[in-house]
C-alpha atoms as a PDB file:
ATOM      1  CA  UNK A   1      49.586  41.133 -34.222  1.00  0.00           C
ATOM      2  CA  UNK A   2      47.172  43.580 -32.490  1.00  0.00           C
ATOM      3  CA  UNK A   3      44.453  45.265 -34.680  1.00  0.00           C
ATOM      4  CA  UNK A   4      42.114  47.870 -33.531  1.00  0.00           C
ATOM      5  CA  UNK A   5      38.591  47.529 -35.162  1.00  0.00           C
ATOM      6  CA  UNK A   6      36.116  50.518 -35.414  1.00  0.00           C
ATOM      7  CA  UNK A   7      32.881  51.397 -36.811  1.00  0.00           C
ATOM      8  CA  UNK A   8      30.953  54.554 -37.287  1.00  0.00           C
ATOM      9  CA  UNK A   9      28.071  52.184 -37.155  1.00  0.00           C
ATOM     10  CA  UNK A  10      28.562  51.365 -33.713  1.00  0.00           C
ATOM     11  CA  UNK A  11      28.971  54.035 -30.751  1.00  0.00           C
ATOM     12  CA  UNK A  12      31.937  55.528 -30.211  1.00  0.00           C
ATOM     13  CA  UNK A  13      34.014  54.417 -26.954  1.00  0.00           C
ATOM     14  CA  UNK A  14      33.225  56.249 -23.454  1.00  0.00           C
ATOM     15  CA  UNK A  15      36.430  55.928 -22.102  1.00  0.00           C
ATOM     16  CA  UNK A  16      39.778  54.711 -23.013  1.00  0.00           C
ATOM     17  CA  UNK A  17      38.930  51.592 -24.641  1.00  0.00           C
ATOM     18  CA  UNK A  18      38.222  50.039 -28.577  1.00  0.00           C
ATOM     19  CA  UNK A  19      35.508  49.191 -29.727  1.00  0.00           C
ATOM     20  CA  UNK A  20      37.160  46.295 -30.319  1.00  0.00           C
ATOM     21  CA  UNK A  21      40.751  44.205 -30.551  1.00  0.00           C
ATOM     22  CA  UNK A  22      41.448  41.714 -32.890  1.00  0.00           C
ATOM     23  CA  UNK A  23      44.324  39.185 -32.224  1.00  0.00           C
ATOM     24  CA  UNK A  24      45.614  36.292 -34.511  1.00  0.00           C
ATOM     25  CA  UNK A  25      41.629  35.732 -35.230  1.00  0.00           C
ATOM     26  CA  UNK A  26      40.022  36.038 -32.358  1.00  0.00           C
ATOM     27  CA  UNK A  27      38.102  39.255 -31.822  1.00  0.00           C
ATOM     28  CA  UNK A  28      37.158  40.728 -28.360  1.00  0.00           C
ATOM     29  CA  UNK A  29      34.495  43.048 -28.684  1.00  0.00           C
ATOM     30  CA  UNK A  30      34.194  45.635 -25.379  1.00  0.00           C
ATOM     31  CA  UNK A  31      31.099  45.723 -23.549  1.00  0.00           C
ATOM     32  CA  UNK A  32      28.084  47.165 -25.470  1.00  0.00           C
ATOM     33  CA  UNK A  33      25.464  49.212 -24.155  1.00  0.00           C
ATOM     34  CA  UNK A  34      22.072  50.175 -26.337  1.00  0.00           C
ATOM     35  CA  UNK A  35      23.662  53.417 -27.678  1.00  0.00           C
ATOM     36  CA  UNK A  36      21.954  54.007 -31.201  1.00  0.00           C
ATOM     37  CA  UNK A  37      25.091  55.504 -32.865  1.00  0.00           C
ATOM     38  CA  UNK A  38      23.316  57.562 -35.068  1.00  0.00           C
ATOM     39  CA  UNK A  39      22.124  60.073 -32.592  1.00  0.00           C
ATOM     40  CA  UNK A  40      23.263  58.899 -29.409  1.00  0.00           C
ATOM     41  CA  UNK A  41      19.663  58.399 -27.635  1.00  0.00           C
ATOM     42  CA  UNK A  42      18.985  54.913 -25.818  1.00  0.00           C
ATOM     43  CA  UNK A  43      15.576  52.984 -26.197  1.00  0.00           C
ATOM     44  CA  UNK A  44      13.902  52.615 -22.690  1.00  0.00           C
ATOM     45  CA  UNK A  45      12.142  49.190 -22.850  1.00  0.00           C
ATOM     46  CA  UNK A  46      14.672  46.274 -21.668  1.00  0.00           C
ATOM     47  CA  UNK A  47      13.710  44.657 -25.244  1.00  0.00           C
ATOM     48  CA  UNK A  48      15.023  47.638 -26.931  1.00  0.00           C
ATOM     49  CA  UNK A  49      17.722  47.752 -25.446  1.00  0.00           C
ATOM     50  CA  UNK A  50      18.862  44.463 -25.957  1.00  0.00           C
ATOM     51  CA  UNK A  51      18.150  44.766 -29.189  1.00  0.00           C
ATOM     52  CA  UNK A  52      20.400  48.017 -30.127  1.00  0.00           C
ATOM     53  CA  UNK A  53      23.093  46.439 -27.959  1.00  0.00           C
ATOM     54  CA  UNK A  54      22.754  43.347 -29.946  1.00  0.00           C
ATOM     55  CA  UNK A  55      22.972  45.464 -33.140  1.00  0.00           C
ATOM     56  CA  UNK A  56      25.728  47.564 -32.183  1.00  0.00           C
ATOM     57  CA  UNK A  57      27.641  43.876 -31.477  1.00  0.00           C
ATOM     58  CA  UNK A  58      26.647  43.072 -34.973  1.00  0.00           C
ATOM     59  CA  UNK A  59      28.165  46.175 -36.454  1.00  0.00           C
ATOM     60  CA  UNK A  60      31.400  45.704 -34.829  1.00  0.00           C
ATOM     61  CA  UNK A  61      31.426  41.930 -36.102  1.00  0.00           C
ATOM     62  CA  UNK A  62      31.039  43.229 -39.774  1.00  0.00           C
ATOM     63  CA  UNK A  63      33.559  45.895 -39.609  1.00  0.00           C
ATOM     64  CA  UNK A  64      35.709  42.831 -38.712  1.00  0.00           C
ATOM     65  CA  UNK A  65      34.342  40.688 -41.225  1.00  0.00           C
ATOM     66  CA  UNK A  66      33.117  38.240 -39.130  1.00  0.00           C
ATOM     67  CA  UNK A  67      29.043  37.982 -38.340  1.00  0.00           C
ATOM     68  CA  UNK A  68      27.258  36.334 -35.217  1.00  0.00           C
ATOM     69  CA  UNK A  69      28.039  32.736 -36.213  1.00  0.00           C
ATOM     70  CA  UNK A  70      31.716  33.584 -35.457  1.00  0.00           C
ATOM     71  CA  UNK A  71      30.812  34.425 -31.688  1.00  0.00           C
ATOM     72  CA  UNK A  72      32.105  31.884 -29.116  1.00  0.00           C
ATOM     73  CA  UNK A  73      31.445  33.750 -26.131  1.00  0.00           C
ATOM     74  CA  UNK A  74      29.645  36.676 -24.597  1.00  0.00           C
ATOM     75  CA  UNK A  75      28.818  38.306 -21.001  1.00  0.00           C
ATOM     76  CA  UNK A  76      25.240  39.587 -20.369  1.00  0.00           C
ATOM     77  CA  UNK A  77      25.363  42.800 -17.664  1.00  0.00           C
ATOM     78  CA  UNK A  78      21.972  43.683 -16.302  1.00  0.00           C
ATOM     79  CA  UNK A  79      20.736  46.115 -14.469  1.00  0.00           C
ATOM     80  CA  UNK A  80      17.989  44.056 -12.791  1.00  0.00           C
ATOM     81  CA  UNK A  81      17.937  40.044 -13.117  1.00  0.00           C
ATOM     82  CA  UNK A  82      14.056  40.165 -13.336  1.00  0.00           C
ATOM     83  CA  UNK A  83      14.873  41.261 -17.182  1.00  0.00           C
ATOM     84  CA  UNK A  84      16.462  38.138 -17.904  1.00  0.00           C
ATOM     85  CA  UNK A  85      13.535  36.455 -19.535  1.00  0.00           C
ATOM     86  CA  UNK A  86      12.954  39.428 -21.916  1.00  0.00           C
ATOM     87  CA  UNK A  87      16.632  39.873 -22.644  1.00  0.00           C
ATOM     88  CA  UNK A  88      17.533  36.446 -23.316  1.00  0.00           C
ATOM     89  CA  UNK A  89      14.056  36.292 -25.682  1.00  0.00           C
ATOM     90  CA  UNK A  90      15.503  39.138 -27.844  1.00  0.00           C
ATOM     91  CA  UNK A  91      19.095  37.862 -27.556  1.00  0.00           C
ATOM     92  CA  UNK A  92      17.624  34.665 -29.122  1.00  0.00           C
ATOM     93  CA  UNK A  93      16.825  36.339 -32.399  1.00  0.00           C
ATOM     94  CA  UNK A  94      20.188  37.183 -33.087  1.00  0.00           C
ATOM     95  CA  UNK A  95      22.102  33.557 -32.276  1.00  0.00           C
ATOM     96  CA  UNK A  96      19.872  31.144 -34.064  1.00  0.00           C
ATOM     97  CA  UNK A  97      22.666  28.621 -35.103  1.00  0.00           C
ATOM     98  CA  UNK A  98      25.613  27.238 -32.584  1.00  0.00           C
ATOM     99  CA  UNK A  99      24.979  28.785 -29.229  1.00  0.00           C
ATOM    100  CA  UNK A 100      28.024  30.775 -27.725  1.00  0.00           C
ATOM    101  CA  UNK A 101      28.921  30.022 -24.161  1.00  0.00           C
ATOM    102  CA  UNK A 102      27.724  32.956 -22.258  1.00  0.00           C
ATOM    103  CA  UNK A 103      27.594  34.116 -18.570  1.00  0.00           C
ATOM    104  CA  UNK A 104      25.039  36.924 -17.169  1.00  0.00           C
ATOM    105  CA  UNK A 105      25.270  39.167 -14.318  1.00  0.00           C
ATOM    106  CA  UNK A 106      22.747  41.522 -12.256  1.00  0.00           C
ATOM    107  CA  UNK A 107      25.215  44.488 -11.667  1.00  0.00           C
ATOM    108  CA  UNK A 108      24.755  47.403  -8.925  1.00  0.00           C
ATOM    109  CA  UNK A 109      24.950  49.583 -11.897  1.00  0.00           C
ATOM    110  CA  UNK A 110      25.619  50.886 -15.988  1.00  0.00           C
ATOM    111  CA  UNK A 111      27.408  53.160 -17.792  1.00  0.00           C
ATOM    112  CA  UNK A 112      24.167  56.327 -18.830  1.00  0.00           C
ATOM    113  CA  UNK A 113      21.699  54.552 -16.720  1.00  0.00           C
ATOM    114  CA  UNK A 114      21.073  51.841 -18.923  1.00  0.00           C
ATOM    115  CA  UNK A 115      19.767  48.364 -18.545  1.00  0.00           C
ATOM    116  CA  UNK A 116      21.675  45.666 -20.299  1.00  0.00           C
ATOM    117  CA  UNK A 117      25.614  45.529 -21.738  1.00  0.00           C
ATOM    118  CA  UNK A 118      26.977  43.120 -23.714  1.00  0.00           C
ATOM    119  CA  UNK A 119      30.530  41.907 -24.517  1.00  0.00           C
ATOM    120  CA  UNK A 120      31.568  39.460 -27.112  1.00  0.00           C
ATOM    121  CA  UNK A 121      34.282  37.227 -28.534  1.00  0.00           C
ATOM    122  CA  UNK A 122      34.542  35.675 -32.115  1.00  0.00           C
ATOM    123  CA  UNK A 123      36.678  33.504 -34.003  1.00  0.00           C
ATOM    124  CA  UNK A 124      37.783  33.377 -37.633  1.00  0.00           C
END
């Protein structure tokens, strides 16, 4: 069975997507970029962003009631590979425990100019 999962506390989709899909326990979260949902304005150091992505990730998980220790996977989209050091610092602070599996990507280009997206799957 298919569940839609949504959070105020996480921004609201751009397009015609969820936030996220739940599916006999296993919870793909869509691509995240550092939108603060409270007033829609974006951080502009790489850190930052990472950060609010990160956070907005972490919202979604909770709505779900499942927290970063339940995420098996993720892709890293970045606007510029030189960033990887300071992402993957920041990124660090939020998966402390059991590392997911994770692949990352310099793209030609993100959704309001940003620099970093982030997509996620968990497991119950």
């Amino acid at each position: 069975m298919k569940k839609v999962i949504a959070t105020p506390n996480a921004p609201k989709a751009v397009g015609p997507y969820s936030q996220a899909i739940e599916v006999n326990g296993t919870l793909y979260v869509s691509g995240q970029i550092p939108v603060v949902p409270a007033d829609g304005s974006v951080p502009e150091k790489i850190e930052d962003q990472t950060r609010q992505s990160l956070k907005n990730i972490g919202a979604i998980l909770e709505a779900a009631g499942m927290t970063y220790d339940n995420v098996v996977k993720t892709t890293v989209l970045l606007d510029d590979i030189a960033n990887f050091a300071a992402a993957n610092a920041v990124y660090a602070e939020f998966f402390t425990g059991d590392k997911p599996a994770r692949a990352c990507f310099q793209v030609a280009a993100l959704p309001m100019g940003v620099k970093i997206e982030i997509e996620a799957i968990a497991v119950r």
